[in-house]
Protein backbone atom coordinates (compact mmCIF):
# COMPACT_ATOMS: atom_id res chain seq x y z
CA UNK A 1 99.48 122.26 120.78
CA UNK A 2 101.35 122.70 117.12
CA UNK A 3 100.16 122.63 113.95
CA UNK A 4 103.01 120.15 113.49
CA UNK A 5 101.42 117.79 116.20
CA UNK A 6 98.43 118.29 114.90
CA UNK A 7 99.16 117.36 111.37
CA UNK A 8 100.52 114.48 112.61
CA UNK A 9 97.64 112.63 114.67
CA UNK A 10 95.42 113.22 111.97
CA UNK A 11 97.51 111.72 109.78
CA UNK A 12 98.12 108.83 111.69
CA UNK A 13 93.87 108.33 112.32
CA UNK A 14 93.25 108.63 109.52
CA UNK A 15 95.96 105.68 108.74
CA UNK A 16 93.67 104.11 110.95
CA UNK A 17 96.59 103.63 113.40
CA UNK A 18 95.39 102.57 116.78
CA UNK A 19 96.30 105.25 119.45
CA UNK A 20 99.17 103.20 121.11
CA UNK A 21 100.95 102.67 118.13
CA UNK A 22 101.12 106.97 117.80
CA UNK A 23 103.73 106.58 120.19
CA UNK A 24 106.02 105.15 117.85
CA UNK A 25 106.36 109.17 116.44
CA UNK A 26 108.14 110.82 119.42
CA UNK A 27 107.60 114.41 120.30
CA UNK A 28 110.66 114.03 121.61
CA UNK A 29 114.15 111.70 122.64
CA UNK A 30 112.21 110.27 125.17
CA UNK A 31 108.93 109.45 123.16
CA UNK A 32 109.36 106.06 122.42
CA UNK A 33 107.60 103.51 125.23
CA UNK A 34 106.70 99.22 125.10
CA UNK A 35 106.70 98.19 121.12
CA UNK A 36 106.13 95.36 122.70
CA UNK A 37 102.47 96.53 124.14
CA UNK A 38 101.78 98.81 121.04
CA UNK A 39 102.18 95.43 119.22
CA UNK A 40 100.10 93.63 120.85
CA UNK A 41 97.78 96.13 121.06
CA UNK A 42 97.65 96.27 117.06
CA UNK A 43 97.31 92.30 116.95
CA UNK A 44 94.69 91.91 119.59
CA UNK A 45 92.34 94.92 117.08
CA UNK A 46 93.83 94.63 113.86
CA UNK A 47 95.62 91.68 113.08
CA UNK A 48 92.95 89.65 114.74
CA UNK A 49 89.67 91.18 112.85
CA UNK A 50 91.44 90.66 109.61
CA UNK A 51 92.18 87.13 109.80
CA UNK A 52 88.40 86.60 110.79
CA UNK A 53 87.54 88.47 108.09
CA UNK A 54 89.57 86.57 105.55
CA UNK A 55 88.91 82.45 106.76
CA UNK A 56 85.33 82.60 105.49
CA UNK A 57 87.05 82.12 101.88
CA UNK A 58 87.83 78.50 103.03
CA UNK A 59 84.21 77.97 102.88
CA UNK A 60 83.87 79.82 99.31
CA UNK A 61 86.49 77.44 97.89
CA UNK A 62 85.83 74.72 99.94
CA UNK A 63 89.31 73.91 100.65
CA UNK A 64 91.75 75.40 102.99
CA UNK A 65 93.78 77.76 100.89
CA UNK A 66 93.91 80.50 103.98
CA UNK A 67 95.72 78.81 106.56
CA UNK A 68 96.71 81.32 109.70
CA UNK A 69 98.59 80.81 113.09
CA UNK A 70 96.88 82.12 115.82
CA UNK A 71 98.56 85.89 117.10
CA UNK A 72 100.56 85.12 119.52
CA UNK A 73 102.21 88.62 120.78
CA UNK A 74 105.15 86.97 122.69
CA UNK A 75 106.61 86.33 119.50
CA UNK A 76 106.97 89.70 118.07
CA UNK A 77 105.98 88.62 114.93
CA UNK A 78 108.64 85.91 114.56
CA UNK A 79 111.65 88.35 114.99
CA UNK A 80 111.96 88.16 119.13
C-alpha cells in the first residue's frame, strides 16, 4: 500500500464518495469497471436520501415548488 493510494481513499471518504464510485480513480489502465453500476449505486444511497430529504418543503410552502422524477438508473441521468 502507497502513501499515494492512501491519500487518495481518504480523500475520496471523506468526499463522502460511496466505495463503488472509488473505482472511477484507476490504479491503473485497467481500473475503470460498470459506471453504469457505480451510478446506480450512488442513486439508490445518495440521490435517493436527498430527494426525501428535500419534498418535506412542499408541506412548508404548501405548494409544490420541489417537483422530482423518480431515479431511474437505466437512464444514466438523461445522457444514455
Amino acid at each position: 500500500m502507497s502513501i499515494k493510494s492512501v491519500m487518495r481513499d481518504d480523500l475520496l471518504a471523506s468526499l463522502r464518495i460511496p466505495r463503488s464510485r472509488w473505482e472511477w480513480v484507476p490504479q491503473n489502465a485497467g481500473g475503470f469497471r460498470s459506471i453504469r453500476d457505480a451510478y446506480a449505486a450512488q442513486g439508490e444511497t445518495e440521490l435517493a436520501a436527498l430527494q426525501a430529504r428535500m419534498l418535506p418543503v412542499n408541506d412548508c410552502v404548501g405548494d409544490d415548488v420541489i417537483q422530482l422524477a423518480p431515479f431511474d438508473p437505466k437512464t444514466l441521468g438523461g445522457i444514455a
